[in-house]
C-alpha atoms as a PDB file:
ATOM      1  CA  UNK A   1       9.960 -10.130  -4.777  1.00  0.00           C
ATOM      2  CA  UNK A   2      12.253  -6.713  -5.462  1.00  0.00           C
ATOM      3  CA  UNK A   3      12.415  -7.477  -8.799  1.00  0.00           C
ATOM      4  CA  UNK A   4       9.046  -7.808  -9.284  1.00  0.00           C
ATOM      5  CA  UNK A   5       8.265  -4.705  -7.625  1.00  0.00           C
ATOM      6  CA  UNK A   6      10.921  -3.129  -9.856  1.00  0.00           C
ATOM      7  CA  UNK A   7       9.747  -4.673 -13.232  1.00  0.00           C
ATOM      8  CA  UNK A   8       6.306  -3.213 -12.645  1.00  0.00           C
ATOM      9  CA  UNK A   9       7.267  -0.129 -11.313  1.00  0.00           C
ATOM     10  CA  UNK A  10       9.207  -0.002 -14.612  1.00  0.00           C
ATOM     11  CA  UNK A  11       6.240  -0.847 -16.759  1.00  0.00           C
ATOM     12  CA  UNK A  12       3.984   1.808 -15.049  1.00  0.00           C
ATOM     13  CA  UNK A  13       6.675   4.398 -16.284  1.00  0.00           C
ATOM     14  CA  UNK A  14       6.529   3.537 -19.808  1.00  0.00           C
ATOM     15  CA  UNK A  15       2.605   3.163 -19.570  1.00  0.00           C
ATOM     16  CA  UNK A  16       2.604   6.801 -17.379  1.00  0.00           C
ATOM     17  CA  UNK A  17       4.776   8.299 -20.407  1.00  0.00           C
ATOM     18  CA  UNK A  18       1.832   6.531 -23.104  1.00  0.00           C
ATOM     19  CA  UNK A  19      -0.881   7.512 -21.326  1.00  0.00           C
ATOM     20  CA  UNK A  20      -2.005   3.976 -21.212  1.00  0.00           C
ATOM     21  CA  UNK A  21      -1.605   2.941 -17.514  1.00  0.00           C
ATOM     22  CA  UNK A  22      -4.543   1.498 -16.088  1.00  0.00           C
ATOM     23  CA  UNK A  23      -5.595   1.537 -12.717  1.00  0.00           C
ATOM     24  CA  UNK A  24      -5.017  -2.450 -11.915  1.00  0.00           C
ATOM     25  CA  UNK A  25      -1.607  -1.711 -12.992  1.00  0.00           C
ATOM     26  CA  UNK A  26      -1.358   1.363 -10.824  1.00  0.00           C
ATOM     27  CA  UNK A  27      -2.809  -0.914  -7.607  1.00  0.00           C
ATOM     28  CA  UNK A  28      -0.034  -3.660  -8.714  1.00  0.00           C
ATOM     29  CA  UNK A  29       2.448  -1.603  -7.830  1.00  0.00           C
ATOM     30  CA  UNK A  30       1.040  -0.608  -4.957  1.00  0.00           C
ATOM     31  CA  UNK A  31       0.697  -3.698  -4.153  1.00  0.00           C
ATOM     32  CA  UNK A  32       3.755  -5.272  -4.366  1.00  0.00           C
ATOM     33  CA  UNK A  33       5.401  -2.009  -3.000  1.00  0.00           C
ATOM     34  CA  UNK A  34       3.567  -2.780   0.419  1.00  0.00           C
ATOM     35  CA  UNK A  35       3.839  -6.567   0.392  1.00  0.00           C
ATOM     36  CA  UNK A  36       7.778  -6.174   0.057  1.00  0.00           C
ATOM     37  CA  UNK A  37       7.549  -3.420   2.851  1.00  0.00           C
ATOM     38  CA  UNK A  38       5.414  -5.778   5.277  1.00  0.00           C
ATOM     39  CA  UNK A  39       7.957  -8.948   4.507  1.00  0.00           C
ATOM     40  CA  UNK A  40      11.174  -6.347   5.090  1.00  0.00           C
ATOM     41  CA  UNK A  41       9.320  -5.280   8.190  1.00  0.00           C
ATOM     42  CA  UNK A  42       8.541  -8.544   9.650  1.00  0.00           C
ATOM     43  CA  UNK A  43      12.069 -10.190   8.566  1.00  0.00           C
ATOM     44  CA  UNK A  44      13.778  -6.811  10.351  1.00  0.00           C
ATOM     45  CA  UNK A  45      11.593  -7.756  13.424  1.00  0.00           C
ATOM     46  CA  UNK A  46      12.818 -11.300  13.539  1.00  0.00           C
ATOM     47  CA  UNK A  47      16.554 -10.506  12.890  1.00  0.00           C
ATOM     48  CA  UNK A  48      17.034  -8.232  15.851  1.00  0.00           C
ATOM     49  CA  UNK A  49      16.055 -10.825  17.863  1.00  0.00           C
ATOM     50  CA  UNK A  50      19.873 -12.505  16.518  1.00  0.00           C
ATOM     51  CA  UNK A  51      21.271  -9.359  18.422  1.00  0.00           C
ATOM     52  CA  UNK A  52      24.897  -8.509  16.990  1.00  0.00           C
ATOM     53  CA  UNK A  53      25.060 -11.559  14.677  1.00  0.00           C
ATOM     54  CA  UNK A  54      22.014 -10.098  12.315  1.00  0.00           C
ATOM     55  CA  UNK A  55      24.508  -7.482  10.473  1.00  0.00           C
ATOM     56  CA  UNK A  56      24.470  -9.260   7.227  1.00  0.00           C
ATOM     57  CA  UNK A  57      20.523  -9.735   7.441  1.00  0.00           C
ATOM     58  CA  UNK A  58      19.972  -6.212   8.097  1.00  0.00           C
ATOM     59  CA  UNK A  59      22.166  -5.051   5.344  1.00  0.00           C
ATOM     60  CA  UNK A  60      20.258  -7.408   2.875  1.00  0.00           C
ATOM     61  CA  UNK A  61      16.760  -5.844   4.340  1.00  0.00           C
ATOM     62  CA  UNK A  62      17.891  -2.468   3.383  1.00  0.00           C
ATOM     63  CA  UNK A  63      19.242  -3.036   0.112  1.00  0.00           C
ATOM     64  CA  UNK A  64      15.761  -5.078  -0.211  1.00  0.00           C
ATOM     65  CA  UNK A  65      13.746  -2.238   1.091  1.00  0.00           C
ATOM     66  CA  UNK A  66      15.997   0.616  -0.738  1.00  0.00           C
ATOM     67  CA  UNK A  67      13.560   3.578  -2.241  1.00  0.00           C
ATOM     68  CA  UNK A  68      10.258   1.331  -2.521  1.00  0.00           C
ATOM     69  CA  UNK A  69       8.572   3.964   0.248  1.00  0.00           C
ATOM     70  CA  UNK A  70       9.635   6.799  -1.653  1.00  0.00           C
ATOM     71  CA  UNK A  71       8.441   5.437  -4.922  1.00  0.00           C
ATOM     72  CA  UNK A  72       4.985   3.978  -3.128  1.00  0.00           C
ATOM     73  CA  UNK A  73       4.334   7.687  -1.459  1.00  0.00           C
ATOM     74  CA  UNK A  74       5.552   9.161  -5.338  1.00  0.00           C
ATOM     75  CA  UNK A  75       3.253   6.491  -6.878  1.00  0.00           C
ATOM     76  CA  UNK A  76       0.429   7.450  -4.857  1.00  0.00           C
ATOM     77  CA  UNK A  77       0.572  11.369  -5.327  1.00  0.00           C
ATOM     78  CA  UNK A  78       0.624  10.758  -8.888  1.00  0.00           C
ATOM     79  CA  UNK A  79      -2.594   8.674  -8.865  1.00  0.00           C
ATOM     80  CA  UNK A  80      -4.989   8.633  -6.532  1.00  0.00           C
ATOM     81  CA  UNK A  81      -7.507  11.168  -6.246  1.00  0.00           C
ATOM     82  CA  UNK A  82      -6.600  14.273  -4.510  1.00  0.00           C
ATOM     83  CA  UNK A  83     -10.656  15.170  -3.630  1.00  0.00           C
ATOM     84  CA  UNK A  84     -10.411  11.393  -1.232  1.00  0.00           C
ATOM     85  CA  UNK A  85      -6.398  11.377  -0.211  1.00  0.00           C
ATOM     86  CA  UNK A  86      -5.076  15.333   0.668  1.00  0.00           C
ATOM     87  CA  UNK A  87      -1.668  13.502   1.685  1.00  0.00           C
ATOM     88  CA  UNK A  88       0.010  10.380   0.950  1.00  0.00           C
ATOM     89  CA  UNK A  89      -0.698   9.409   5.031  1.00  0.00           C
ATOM     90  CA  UNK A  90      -3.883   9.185   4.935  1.00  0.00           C
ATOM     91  CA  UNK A  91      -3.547   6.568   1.981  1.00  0.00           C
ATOM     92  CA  UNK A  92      -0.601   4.560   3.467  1.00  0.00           C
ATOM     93  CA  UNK A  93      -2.586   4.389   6.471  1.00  0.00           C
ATOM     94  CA  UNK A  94      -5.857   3.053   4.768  1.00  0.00           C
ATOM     95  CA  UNK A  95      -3.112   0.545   3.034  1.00  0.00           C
ATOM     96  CA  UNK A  96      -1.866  -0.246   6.505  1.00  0.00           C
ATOM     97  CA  UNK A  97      -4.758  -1.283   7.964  1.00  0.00           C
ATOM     98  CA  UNK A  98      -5.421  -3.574   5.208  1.00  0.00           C
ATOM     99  CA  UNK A  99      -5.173  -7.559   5.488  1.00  0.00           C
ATOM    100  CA  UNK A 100      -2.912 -10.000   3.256  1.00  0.00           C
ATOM    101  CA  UNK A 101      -6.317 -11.094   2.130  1.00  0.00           C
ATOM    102  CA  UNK A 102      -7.520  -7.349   1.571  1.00  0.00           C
ATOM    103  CA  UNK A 103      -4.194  -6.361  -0.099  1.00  0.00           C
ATOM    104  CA  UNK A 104      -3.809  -9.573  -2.257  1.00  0.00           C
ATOM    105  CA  UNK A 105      -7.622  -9.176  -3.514  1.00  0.00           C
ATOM    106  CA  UNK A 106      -6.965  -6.351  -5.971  1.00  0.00           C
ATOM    107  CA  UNK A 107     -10.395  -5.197  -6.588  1.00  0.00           C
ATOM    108  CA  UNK A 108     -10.679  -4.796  -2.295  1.00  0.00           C
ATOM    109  CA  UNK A 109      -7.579  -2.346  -2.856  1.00  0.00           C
ATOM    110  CA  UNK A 110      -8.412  -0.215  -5.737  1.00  0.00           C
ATOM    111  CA  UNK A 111     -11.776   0.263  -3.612  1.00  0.00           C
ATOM    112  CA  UNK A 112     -10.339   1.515  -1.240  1.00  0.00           C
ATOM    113  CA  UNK A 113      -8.141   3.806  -3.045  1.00  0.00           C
ATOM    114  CA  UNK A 114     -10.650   4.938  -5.404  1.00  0.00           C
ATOM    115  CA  UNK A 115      -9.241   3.802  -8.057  1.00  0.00           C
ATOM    116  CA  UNK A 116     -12.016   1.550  -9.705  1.00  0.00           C
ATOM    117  CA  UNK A 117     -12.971   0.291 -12.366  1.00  0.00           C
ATOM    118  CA  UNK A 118      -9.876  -1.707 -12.620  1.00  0.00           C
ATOM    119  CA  UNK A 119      -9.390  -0.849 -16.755  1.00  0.00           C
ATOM    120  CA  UNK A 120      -9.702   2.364 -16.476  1.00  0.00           C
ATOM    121  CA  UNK A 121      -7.184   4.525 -17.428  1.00  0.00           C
ATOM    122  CA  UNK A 122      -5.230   6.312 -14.794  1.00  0.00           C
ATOM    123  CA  UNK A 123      -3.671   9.488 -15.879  1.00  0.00           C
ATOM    124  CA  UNK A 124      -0.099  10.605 -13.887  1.00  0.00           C
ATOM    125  CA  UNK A 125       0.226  13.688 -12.264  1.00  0.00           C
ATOM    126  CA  UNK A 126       4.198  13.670 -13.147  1.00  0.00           C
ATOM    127  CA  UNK A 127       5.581  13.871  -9.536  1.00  0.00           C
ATOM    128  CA  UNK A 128       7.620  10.510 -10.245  1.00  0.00           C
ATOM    129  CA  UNK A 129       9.226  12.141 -13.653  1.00  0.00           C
ATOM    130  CA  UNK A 130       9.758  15.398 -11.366  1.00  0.00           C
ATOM    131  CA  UNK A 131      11.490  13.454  -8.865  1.00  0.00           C
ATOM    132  CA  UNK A 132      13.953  11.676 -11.351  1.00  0.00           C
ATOM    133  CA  UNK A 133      15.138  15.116 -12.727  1.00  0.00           C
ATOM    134  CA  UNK A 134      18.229  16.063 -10.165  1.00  0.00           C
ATOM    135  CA  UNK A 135      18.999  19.105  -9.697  1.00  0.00           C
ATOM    136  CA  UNK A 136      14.863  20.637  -9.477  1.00  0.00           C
ATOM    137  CA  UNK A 137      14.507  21.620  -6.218  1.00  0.00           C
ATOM    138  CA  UNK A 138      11.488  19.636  -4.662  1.00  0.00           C
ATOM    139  CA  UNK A 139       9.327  22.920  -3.774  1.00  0.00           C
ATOM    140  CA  UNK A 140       8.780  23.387  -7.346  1.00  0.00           C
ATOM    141  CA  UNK A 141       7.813  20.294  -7.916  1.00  0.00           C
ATOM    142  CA  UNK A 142       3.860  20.909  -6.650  1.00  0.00           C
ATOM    143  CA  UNK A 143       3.909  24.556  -8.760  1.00  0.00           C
ATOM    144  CA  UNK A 144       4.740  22.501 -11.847  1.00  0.00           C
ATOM    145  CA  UNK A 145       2.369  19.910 -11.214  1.00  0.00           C
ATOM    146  CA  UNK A 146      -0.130  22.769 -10.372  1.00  0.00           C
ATOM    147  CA  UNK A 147      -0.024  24.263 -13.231  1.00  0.00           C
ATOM    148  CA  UNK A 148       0.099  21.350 -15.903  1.00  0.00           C
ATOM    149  CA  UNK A 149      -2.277  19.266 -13.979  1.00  0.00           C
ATOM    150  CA  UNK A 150      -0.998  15.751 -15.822  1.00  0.00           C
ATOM    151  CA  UNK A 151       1.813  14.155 -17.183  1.00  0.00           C
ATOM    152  CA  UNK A 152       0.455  14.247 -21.126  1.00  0.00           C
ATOM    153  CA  UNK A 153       0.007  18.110 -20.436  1.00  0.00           C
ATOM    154  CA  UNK A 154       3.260  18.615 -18.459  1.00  0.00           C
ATOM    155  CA  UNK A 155       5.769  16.700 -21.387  1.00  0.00           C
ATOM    156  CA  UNK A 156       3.995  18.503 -24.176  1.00  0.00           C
ATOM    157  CA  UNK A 157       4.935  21.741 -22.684  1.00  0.00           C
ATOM    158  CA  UNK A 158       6.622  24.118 -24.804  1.00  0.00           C
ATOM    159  CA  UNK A 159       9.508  25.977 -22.915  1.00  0.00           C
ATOM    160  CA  UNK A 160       7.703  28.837 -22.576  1.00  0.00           C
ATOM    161  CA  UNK A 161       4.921  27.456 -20.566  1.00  0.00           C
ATOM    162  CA  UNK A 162       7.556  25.789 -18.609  1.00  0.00           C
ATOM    163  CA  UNK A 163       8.559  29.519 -17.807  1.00  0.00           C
ATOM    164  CA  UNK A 164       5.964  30.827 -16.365  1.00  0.00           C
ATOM    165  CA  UNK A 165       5.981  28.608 -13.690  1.00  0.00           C
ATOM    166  CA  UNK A 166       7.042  30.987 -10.505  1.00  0.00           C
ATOM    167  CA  UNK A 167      10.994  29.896  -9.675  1.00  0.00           C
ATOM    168  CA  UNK A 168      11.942  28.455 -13.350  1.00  0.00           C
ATOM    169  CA  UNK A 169      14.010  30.553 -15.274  1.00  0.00           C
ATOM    170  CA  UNK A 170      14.507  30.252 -19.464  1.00  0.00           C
ATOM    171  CA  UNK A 171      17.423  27.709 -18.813  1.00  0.00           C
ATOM    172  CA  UNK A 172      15.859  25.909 -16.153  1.00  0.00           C
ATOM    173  CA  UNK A 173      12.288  26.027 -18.514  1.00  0.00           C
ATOM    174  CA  UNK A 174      15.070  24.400 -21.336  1.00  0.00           C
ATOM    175  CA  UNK A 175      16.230  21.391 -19.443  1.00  0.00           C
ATOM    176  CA  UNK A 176      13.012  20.495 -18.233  1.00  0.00           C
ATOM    177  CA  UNK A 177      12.250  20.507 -22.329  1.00  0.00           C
ATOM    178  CA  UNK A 178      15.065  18.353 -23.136  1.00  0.00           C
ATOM    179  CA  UNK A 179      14.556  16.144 -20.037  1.00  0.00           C
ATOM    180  CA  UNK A 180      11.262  15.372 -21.209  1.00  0.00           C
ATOM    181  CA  UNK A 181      11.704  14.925 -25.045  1.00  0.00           C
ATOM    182  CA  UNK A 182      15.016  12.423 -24.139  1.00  0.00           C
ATOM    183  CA  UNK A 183      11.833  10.584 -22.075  1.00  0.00           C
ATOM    184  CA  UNK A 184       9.315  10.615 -25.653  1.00  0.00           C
ATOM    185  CA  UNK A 185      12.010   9.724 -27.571  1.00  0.00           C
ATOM    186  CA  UNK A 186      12.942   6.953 -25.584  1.00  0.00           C
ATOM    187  CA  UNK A 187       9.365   5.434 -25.883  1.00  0.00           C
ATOM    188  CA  UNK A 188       9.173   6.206 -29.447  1.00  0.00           C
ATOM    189  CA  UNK A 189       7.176   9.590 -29.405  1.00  0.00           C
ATOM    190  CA  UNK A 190       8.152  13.181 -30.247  1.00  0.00           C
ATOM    191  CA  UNK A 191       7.894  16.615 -29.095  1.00  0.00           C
ATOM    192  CA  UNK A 192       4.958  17.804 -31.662  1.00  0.00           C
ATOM    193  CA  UNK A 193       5.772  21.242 -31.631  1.00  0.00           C
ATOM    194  CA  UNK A 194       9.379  20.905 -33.329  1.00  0.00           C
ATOM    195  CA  UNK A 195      12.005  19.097 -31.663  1.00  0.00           C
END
């Protein structure tokens, strides 16, 4: 089930960087992020009723569990509509409520994330590729997004755009350059204004 999760979660950062991520494939993540949280949850549950001898169980539940609710709450700022979901709370807890029926019906869960028709294209806000850049402190992370609105917008960026955000300086403004033109080049795209 992790590597599922991981496989897609892979996908939707190529198709995030292509600008051809849909919004089933968006919900698919989603999806299998909270199905492997429930079964972690209710496995954890069961174990500590072993006491002392569920170590090795609980060790395996957190490598099993490892980053999937950071990537679900990253997922979800990137995609779902801000006007319906201020906060990533409010959507977990509209995912929460949901049952295996409701969550395993994909069309049930994109309506109730707004995120419907299911081949529609879902454009990322870049919170994900912001996250994966160390050394960016997080509070800039919303001021970049702010400004660039969406991925396409925010890895086009010349470094002088980058700039102007409040808090990144002209080296800072050059990493986040390179950063994202090692991510085009990776997926087979360039920079179009010279590098």
């Amino acid at each position: 089930m992790r590597r599922r999760f991981d496989d897609a979660v892979t996908t939707l950062g190529e198709l995030e960087i292509e600008n051809t991520l849909t919004n089933q494939e968006v919900l698919e993540v989603i999806q299998r992020g909270e199905l492997l949280t429930r079964l972690a949850n209710q496995v954890k549950s069961e174990a500590s009723k072993l006491g002392k001898d569920a170590g090795l169980i609980m060790i395996q539940i957190d490598s099993l569990e490892s980053g999937v609710l950071n990537t679900l709450n990253l997922v979800l700022k990137d995609h779902l509509p801000v006007r319906k979901f201020r906060t990533t709370v409010k959507a977990n807890s509209e995912i929460s409520k949901l049952s295996y029926d409701e969550l395993n019906a994909i069309e049930h869960l994109g309506n109730v994330l707004s995120k419907l028709p299911l081949d529609d294209i879902s454009v990322s806000k870049g919170y994900r590729v912001l996250a994966r850049l160390p050394n960016l402190p997080e509070n800039l992370h919303d001021q970049i997004i702010q400004k660039f609105k969406t991925l396409p917008k925010l890895l086009t960026a010349s470094p002088e755009k980058l700039y102007e955000v409040e808090g990144i300086g002209r080296s800072r403004a050059q990493q986040l350059r390179d950063y994202f033109d090692t991510l085009l080049k990776n997926i087979g795209f360039s920079y179009i204004n010279g590098h």
